[in-house]
Protein backbone atom coordinates (compact mmCIF):
# COMPACT_ATOMS: atom_id res chain seq x y z
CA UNK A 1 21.25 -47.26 -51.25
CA UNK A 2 21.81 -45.81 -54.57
CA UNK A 3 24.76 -43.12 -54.71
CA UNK A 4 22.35 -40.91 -56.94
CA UNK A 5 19.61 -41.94 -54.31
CA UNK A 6 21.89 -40.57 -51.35
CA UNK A 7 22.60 -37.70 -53.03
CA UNK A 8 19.17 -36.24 -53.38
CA UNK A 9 18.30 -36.80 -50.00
CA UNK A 10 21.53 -34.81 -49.13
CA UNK A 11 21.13 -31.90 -51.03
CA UNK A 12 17.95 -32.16 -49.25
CA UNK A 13 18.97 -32.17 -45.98
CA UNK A 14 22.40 -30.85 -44.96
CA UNK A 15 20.93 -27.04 -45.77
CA UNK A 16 18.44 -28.07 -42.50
CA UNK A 17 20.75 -29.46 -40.79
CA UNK A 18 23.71 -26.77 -40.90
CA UNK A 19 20.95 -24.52 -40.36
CA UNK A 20 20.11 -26.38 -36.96
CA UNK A 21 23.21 -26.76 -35.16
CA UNK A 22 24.47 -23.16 -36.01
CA UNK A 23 21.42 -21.44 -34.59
CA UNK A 24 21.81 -23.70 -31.60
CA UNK A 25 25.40 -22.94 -31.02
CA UNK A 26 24.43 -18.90 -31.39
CA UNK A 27 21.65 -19.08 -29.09
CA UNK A 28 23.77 -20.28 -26.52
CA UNK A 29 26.24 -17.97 -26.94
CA UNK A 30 23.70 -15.13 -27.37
CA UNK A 31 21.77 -16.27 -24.01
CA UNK A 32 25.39 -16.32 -22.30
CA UNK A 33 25.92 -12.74 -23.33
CA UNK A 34 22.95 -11.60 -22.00
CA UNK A 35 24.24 -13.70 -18.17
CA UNK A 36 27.30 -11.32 -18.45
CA UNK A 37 30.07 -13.78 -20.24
CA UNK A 38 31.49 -12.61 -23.23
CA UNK A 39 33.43 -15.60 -24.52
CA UNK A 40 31.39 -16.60 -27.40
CA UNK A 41 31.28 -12.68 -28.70
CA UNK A 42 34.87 -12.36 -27.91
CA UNK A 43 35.80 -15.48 -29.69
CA UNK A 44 33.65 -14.37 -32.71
CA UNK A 45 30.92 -17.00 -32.20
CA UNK A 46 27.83 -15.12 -32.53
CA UNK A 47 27.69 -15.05 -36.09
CA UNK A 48 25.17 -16.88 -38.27
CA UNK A 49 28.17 -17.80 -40.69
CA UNK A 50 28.37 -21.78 -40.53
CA UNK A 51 32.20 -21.25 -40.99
CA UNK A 52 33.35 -20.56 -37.78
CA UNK A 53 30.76 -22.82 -36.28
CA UNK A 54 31.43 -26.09 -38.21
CA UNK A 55 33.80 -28.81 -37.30
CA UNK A 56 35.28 -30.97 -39.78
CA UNK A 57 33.85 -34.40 -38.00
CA UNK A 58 30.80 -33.41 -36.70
CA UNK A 59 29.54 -31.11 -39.09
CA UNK A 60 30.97 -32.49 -42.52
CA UNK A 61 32.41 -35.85 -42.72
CA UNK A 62 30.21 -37.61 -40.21
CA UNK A 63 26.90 -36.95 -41.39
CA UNK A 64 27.33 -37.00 -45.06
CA UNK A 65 28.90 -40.22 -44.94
CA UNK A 66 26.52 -41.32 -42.89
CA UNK A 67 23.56 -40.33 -45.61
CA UNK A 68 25.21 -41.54 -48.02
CA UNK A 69 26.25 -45.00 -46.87
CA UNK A 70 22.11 -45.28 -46.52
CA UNK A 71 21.45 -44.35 -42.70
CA UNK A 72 18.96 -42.75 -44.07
CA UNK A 73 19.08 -39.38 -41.28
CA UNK A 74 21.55 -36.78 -40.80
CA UNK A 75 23.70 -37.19 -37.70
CA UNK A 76 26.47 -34.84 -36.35
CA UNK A 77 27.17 -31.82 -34.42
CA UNK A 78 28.60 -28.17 -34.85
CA UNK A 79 31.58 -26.57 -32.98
CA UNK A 80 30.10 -25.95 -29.16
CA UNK A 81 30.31 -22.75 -28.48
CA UNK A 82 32.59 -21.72 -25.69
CA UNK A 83 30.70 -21.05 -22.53
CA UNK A 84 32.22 -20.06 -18.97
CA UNK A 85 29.66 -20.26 -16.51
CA UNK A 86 31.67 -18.54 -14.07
CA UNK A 87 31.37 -15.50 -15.25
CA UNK A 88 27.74 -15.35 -15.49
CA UNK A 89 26.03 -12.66 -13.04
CA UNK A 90 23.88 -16.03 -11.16
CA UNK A 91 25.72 -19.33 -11.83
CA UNK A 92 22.64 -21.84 -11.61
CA UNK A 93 19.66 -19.75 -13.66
CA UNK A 94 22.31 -18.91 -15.75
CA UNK A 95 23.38 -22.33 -16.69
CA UNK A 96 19.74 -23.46 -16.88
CA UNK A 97 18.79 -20.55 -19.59
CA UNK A 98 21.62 -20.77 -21.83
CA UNK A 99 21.57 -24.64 -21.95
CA UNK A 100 17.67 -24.12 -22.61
CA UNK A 101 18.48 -22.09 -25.21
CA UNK A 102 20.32 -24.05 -27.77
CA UNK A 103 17.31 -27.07 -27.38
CA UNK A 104 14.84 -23.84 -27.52
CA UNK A 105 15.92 -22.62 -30.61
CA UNK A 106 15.57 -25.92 -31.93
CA UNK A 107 12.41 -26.06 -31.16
CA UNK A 108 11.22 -22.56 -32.63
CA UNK A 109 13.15 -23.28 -35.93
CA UNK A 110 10.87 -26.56 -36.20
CA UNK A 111 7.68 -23.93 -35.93
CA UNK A 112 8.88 -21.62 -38.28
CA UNK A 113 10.17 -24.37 -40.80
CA UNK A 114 6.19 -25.68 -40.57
CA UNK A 115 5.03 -22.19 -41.29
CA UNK A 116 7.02 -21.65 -44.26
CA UNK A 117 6.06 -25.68 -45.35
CA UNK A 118 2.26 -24.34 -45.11
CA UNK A 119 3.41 -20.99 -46.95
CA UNK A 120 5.00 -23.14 -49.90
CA UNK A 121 1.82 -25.03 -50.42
CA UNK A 122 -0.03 -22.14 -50.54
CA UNK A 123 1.92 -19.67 -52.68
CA UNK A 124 4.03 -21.43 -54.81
CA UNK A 125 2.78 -23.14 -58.06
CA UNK A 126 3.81 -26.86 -58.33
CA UNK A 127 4.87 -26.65 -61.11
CA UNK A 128 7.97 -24.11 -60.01
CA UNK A 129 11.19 -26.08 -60.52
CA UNK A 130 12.40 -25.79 -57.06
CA UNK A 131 8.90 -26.42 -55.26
CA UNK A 132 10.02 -30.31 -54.03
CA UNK A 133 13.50 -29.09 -53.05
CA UNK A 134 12.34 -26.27 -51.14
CA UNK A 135 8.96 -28.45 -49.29
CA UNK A 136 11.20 -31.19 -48.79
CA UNK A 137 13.94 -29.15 -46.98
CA UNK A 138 11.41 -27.26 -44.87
CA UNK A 139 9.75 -30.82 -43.36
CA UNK A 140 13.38 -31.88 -42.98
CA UNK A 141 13.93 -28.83 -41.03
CA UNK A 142 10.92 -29.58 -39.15
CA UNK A 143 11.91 -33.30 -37.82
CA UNK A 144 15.87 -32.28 -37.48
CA UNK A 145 15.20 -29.37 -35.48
CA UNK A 146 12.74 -31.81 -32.89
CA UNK A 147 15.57 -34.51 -33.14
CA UNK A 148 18.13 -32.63 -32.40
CA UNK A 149 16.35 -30.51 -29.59
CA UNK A 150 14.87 -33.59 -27.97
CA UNK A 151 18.12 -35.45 -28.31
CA UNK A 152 20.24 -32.41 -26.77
CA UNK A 153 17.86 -32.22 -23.71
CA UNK A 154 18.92 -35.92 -22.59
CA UNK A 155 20.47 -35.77 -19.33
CA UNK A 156 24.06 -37.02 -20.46
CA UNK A 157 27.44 -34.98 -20.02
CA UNK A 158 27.60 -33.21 -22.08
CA UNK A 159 24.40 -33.18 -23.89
CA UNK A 160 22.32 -29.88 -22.82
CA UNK A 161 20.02 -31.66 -20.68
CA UNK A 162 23.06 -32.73 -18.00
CA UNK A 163 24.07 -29.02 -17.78
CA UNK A 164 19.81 -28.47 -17.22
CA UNK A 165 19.84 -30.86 -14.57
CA UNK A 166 23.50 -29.52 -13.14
CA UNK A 167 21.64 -25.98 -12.35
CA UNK A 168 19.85 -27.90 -9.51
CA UNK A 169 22.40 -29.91 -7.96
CA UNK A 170 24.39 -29.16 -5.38
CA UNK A 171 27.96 -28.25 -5.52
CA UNK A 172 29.17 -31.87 -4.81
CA UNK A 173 26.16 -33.82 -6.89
CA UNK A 174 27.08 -31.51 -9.50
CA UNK A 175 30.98 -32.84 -9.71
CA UNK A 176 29.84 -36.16 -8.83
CA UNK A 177 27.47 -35.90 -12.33
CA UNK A 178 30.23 -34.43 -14.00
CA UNK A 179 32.54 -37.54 -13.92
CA UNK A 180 30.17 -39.12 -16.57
CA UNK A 181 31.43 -37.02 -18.87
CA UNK A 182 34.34 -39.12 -19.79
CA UNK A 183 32.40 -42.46 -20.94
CA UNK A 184 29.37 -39.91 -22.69
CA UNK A 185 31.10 -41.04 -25.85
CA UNK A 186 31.18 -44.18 -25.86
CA UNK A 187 27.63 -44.13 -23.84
CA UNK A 188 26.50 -41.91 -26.69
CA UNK A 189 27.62 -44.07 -29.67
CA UNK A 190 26.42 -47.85 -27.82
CA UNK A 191 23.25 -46.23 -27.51
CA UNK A 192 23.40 -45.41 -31.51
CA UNK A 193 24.60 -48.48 -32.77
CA UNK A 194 22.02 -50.57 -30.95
CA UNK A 195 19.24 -48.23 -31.78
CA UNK A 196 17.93 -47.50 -28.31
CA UNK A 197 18.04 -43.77 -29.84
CA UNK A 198 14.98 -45.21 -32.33
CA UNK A 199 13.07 -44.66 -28.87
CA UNK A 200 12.92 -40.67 -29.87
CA UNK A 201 11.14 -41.18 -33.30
CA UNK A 202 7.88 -41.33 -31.50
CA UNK A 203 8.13 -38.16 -29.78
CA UNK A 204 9.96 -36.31 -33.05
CA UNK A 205 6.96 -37.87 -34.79
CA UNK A 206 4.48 -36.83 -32.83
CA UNK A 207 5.35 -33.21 -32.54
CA UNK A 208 6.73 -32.95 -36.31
CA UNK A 209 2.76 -34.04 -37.20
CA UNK A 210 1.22 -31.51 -34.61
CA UNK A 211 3.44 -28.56 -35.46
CA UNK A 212 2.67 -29.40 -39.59
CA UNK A 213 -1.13 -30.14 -38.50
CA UNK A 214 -1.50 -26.06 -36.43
CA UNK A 215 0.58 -24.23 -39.28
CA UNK A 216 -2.18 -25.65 -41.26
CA UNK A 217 -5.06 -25.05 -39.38
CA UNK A 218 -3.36 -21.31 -38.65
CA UNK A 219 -3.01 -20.72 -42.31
CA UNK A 220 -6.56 -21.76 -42.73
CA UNK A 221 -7.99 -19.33 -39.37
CA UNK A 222 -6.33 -16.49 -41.49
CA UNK A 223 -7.61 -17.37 -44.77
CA UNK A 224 -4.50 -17.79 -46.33
């Protein structure tokens, strides 16, 4: 890929993507709060500053070598927030709700980026310098927020999902699950270098063309 090439694309989509994995680190740590642990608050993690939320690896180097060298999609990950499920008032709804949340939040940011795609076609002129930046990061936003929401929900340690399935095992199952957690890595990268992860496009896909296809049609109910 051309450097100048892999440039564009991202200025185009780390703003999305920093976006993403901050609000999904704060809406766990918000959700938490709410189940009675104070960690993230006390350990000034609900804040939507990116500083405190991005790690060097994950949130820097990683992807934007990895858009530049021509993989042609952000990958990476933010600073998890520090949860201790111990101290939540119920331990299993607890740990079902806050690891819902940082998936869920996904999920609405992908809605709202569609609404404000729909609102940019409608209200800006085209001719506006920053028009293409602007639509181009908001349908980013759209399929990051679905990729990384779908991909957090897969039942891996220590992927969302595992702690979403943890909430209804027992005791022992639940330790038992927990020992994958040492080979998620390399589980998590084999399944990225041999592409089995290309599986998700379909569903990102599907619901990036949905959610685009009912901002429209909502725009259009409301005469906008």
């Amino acid at each position: 890929m051309d450097f100048a090439i892999g440039f564009q694309k991202l200025a185009i989509q780390f703003p999305p993507f920093v976006m993403a994995v901050v609000f999904h680190e704060v809406a766990h740590g918000f959700v938490a709060l709410k189940w009675g642990d104070k960690t993230a608050q006390q350990q000034g993690r609900l804040t939507f500053n990116p500083i405190p939320h991005m790690d060097p690896m994950g949130t820097v180097l990683f992807p934007i070598l990895g858009m530049i060298s021509g993989m042609g999609v952000l990958f990476g990950w933010a600073r998890p927030v520090p949860i201790n499920p111990n101290r939540f008032r119920k331990y299993r709804p607890g740990l079902f709700w806050v690891s819902l949340a940082g998936p869920g939040m996904n999920f609405i940011l992908a809605n709202v980026s569609a609404l404000v795609y729909v609102a940019l076609l409608t209200w800006m002129p085209r001719q506006f310098y920053l028009f293409e930046p602007l639509a181009g990061m908001a349908v980013v936003s759209v399929q990051l927020n679905y990729w990384l929401g779908i991909f957090n929900l897969l039942p891996l340690p220590p992927l969302d999902g595992s702690k979403i399935v943890e909430s209804f095992l027992p005791y022992h199952a639940a330790q038992k699950f927990e020992v994958l957690n040492q080979y998620s890595f390399f589980i998590l990268m084999a399944l990225l270098m041999s592409g089995a992860l290309s599986i998700l496009a379909y569903p990102i896909g599907f619901f990036t063309n949905m959610t685009l296809f009912f901002a429209e049609r909502l725009f259009s109910v409301f005469g906008f």
